[in-house]
C-alpha atoms as a PDB file:
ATOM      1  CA  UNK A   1     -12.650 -12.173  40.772  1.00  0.00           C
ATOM      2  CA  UNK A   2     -12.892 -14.226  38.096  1.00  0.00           C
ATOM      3  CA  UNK A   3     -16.219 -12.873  36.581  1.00  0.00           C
ATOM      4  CA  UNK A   4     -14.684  -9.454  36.599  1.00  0.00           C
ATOM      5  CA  UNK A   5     -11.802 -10.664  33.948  1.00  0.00           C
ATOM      6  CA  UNK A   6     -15.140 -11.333  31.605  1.00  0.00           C
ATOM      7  CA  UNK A   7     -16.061  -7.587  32.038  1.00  0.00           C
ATOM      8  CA  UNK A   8     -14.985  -5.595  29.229  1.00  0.00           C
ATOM      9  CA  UNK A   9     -16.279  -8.432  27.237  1.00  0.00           C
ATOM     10  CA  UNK A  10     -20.005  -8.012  28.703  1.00  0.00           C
ATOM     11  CA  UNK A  11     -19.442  -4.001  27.943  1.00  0.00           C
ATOM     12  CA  UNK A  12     -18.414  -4.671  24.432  1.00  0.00           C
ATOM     13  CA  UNK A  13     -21.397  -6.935  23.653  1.00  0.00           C
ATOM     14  CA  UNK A  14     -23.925  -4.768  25.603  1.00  0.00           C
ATOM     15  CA  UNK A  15     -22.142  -1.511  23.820  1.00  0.00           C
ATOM     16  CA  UNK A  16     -22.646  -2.867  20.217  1.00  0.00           C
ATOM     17  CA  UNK A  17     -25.923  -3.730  20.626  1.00  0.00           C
ATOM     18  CA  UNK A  18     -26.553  -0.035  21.864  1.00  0.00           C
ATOM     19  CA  UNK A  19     -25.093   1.589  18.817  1.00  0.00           C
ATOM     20  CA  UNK A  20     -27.372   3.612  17.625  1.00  0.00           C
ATOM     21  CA  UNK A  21     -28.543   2.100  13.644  1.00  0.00           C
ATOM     22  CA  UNK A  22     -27.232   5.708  11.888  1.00  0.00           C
ATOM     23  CA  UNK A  23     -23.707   4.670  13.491  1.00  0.00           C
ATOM     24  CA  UNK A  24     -24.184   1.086  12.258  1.00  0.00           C
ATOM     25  CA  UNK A  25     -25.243   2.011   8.675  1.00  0.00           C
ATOM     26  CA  UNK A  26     -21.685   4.879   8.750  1.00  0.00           C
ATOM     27  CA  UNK A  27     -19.729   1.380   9.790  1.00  0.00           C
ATOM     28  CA  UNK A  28     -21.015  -0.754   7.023  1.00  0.00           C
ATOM     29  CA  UNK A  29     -19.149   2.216   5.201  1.00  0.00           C
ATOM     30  CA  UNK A  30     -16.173   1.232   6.172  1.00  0.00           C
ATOM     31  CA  UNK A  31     -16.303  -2.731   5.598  1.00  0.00           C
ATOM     32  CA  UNK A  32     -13.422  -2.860   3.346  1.00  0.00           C
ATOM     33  CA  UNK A  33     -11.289  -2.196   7.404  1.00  0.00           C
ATOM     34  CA  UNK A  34      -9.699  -4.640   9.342  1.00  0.00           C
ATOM     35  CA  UNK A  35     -11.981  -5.763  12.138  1.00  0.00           C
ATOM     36  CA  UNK A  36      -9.885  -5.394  14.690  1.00  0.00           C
ATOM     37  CA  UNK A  37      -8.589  -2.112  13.596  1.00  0.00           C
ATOM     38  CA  UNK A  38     -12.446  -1.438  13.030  1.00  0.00           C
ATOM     39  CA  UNK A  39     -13.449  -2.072  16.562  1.00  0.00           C
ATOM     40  CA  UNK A  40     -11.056   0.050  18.100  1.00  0.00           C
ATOM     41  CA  UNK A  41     -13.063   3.166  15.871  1.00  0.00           C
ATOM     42  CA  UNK A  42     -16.496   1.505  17.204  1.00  0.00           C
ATOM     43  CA  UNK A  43     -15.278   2.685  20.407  1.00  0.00           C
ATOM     44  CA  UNK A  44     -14.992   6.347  19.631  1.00  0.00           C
ATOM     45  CA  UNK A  45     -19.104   6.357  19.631  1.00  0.00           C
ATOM     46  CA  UNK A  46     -19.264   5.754  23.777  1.00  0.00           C
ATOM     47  CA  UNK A  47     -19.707   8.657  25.558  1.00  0.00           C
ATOM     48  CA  UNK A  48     -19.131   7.597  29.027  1.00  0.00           C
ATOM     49  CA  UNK A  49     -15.196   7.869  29.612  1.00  0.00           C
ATOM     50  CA  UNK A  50     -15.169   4.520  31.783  1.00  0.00           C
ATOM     51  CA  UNK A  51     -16.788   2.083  29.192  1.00  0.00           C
ATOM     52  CA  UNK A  52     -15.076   4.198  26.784  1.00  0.00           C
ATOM     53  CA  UNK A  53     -11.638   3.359  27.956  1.00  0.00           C
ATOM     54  CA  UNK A  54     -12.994  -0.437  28.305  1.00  0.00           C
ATOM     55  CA  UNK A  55     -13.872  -0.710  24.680  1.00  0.00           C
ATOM     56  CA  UNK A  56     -10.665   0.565  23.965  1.00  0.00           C
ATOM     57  CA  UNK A  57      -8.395  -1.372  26.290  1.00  0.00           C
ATOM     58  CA  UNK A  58     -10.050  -4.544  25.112  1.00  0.00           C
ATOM     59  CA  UNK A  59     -10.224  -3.677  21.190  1.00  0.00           C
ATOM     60  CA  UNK A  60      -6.545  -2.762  21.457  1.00  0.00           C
ATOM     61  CA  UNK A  61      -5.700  -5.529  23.471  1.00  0.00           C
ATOM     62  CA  UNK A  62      -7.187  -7.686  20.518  1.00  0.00           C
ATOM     63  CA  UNK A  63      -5.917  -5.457  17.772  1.00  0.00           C
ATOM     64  CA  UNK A  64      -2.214  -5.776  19.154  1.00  0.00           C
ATOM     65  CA  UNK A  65      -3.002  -9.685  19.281  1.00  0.00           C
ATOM     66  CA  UNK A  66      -3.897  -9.794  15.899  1.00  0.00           C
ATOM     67  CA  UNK A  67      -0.881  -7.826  14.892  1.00  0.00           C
ATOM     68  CA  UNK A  68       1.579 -10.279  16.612  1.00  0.00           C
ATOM     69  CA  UNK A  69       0.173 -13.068  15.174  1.00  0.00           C
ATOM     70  CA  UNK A  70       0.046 -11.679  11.626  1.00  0.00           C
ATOM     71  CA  UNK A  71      -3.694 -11.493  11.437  1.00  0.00           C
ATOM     72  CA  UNK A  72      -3.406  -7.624  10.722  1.00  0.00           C
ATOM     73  CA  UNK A  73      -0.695  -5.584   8.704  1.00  0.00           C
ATOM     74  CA  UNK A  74      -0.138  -1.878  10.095  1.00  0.00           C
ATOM     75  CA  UNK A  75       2.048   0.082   7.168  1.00  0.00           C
ATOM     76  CA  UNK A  76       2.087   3.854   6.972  1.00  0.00           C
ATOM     77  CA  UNK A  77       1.607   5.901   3.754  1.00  0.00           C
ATOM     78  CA  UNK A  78       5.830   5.473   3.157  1.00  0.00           C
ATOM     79  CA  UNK A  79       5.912   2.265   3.603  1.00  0.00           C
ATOM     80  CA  UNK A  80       2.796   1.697   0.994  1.00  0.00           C
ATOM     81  CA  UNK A  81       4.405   4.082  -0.958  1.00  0.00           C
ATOM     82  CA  UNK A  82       7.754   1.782  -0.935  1.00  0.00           C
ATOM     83  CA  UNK A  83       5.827  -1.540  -1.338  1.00  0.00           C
ATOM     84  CA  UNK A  84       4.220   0.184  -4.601  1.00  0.00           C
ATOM     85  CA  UNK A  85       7.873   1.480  -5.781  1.00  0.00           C
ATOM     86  CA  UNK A  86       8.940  -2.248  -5.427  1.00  0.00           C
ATOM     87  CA  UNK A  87       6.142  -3.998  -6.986  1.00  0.00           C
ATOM     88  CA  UNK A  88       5.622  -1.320 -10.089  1.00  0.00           C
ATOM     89  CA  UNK A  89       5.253  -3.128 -13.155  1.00  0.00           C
ATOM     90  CA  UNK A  90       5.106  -6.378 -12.091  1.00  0.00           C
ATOM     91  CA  UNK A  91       2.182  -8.796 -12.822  1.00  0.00           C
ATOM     92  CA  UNK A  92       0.998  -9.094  -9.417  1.00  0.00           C
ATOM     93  CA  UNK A  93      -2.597  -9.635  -8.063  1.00  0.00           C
ATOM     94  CA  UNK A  94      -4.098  -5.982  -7.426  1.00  0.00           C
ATOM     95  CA  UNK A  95      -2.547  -3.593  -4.466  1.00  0.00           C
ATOM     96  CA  UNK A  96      -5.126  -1.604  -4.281  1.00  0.00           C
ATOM     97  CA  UNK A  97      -5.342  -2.142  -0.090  1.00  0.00           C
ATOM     98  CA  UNK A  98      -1.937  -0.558  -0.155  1.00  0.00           C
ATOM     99  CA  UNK A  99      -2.032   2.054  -2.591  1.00  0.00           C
ATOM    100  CA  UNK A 100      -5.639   3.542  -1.278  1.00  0.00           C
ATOM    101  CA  UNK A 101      -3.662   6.505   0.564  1.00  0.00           C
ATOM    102  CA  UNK A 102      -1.623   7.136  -2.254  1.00  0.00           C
ATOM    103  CA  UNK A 103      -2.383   9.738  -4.996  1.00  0.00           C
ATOM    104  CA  UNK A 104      -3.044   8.595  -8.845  1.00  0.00           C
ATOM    105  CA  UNK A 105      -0.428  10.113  -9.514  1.00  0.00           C
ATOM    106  CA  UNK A 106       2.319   7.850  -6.993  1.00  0.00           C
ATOM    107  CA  UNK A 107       0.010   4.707  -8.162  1.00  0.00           C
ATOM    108  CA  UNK A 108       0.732   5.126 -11.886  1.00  0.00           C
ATOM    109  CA  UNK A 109       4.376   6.269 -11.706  1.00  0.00           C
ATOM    110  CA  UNK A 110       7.918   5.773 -10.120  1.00  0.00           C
ATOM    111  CA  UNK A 111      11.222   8.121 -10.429  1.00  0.00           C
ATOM    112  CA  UNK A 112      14.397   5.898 -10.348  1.00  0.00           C
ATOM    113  CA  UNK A 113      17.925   6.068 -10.759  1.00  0.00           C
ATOM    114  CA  UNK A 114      20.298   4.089 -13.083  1.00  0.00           C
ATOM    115  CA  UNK A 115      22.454   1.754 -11.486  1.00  0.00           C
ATOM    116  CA  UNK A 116      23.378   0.034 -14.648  1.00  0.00           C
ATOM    117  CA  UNK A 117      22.597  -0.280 -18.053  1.00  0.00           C
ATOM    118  CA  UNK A 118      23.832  -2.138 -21.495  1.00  0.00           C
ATOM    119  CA  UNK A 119      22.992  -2.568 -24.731  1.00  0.00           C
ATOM    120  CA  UNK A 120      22.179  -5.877 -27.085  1.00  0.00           C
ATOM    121  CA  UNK A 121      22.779  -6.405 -29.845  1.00  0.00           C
ATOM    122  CA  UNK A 122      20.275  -4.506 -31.099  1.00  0.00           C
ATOM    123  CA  UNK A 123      20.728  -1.599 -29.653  1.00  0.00           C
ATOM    124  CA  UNK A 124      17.896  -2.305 -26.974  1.00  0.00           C
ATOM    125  CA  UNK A 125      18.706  -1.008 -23.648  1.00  0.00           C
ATOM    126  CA  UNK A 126      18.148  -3.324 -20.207  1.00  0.00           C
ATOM    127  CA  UNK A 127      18.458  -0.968 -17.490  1.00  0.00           C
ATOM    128  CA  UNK A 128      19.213  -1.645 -13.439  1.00  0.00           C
ATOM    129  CA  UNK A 129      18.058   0.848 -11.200  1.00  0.00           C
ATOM    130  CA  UNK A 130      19.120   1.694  -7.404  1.00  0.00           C
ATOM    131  CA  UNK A 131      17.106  -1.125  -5.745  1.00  0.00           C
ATOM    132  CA  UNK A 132      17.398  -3.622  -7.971  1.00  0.00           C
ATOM    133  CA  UNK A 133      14.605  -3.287 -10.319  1.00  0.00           C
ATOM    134  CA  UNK A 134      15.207  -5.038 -13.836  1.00  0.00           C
ATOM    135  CA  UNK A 135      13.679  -2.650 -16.734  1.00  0.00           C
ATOM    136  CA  UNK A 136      14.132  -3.779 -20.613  1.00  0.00           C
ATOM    137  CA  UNK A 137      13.420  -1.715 -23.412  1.00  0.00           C
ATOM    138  CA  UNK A 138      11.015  -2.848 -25.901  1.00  0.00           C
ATOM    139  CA  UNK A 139      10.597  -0.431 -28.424  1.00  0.00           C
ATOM    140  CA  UNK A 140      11.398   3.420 -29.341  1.00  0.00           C
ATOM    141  CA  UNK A 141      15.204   5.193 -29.516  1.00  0.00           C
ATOM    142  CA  UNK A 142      17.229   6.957 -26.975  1.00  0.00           C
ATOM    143  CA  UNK A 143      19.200   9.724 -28.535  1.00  0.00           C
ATOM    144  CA  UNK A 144      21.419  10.222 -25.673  1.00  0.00           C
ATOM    145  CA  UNK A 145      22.922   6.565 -24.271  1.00  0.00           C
ATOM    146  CA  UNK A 146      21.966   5.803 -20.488  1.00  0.00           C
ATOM    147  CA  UNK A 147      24.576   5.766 -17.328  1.00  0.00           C
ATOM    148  CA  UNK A 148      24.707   5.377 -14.251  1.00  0.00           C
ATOM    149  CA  UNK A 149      23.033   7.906 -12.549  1.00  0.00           C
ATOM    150  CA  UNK A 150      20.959   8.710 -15.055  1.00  0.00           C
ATOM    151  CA  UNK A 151      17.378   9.986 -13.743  1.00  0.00           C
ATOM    152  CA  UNK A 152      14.094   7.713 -14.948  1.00  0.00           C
ATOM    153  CA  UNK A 153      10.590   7.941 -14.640  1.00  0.00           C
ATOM    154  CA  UNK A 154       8.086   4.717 -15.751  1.00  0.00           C
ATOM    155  CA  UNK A 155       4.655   5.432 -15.963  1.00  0.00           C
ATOM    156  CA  UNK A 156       1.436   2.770 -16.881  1.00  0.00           C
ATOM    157  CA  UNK A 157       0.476   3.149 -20.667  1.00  0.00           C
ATOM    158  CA  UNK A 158      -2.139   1.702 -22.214  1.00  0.00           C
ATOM    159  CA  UNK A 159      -2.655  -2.536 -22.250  1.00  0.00           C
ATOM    160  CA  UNK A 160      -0.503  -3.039 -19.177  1.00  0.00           C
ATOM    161  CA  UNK A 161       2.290  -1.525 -21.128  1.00  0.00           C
ATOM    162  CA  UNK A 162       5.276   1.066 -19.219  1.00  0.00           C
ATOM    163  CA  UNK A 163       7.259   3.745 -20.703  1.00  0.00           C
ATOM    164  CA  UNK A 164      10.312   4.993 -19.641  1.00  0.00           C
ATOM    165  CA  UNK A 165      11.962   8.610 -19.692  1.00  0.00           C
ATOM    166  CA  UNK A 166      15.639   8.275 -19.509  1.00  0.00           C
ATOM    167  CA  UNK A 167      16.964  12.382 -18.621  1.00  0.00           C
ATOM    168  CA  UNK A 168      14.684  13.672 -19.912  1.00  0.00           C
ATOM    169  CA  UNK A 169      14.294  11.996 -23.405  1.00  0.00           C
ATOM    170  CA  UNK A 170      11.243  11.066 -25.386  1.00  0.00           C
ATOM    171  CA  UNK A 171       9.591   7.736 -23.900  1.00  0.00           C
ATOM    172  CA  UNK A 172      10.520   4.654 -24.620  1.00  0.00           C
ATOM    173  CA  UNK A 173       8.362   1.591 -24.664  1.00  0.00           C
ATOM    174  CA  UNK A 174       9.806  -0.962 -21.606  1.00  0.00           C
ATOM    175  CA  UNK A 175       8.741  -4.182 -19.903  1.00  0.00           C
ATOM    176  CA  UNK A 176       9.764  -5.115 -16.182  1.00  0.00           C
ATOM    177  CA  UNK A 177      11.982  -8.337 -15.966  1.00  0.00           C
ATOM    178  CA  UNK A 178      12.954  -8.220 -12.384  1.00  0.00           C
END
């Protein structure tokens, strides 16, 4: 009885030394996967149904082990969408393994709403929006002062630099404090 627990094992290493070397070279493709998220997709290859279903009972077995133990992240396209939201604008290392499904469009913009602003003594606006993000303006003039509620959108310039449309008004240079 015991030998049989070691089965699906055997079929996994007897099965990925039968891929064929086209299927191999497609994989290498896809290196930039998880490998236990990758081995469950290795299994779709197998045409018999029986080790089929092994390679997939054992690769999700492992897949749902590395999950739990926080070996592997599983997000969906909202939730990388809200992680990039969150994180837009600040110096961070790059997100580029969240942000892959998104378009370059969502990756170099976000659309907020006011929760706050004020004025220094300058005149330079520091801006809250709904989810706490800190923006401060840096340069340019709003002709129209913000409120709350008022609609944003940031988008990337050039050098690592962000400008902000506040209603609708011509951009103004900002930085992200918070």
């Amino acid at each position: 009885m015991r030998r049989l627990w070691h089965l699906p094992g055997a079929v996994l290493v007897l099965l990925a030394a039968a891929i064929p070397p086209a299927a191999q070279a497609k994989d290498k493709a896809a290196t930039d996967r998880a490998p236990a998220f990758q081995a469950v997709l290795n299994c779709r290859a197998i045409a018999d149904g029986v080790q089929r279903l092994a390679c997939y009972d054992a690769a999700a077995g492992k897949m749902g082990e590395a999950e739990t133990h926080g070996e592997l992240v599983v997000i969906d396209r909202d939730q990388a969408s809200a992680a990039h939201r969150e994180a837009f604008g600040l110096p961070m290392p790059s997100l580029s393994f969240i942000t892959k499904a998104l378009t370059p469009d969502e990756v170099n913009r976000i659309e907020g709403v006011v929760d706050a602003a004020r004025a220094d003594i300058n005149g330079r606006w520091t801006f809250t929006l709904e989810g706490g993000q800190v923006w401060r303006q840096i340069s340019g003039d709003l002709y129209k002062a913000p409120k709350h509620g008022s609609k944003v959108v940031i988008r990337g310039g050039s050098l690592n630099s962000f400008l902000m449309n506040v209603d609708g008004q011509p951009s103004i240079k900002v930085h992200r404090d918070q």
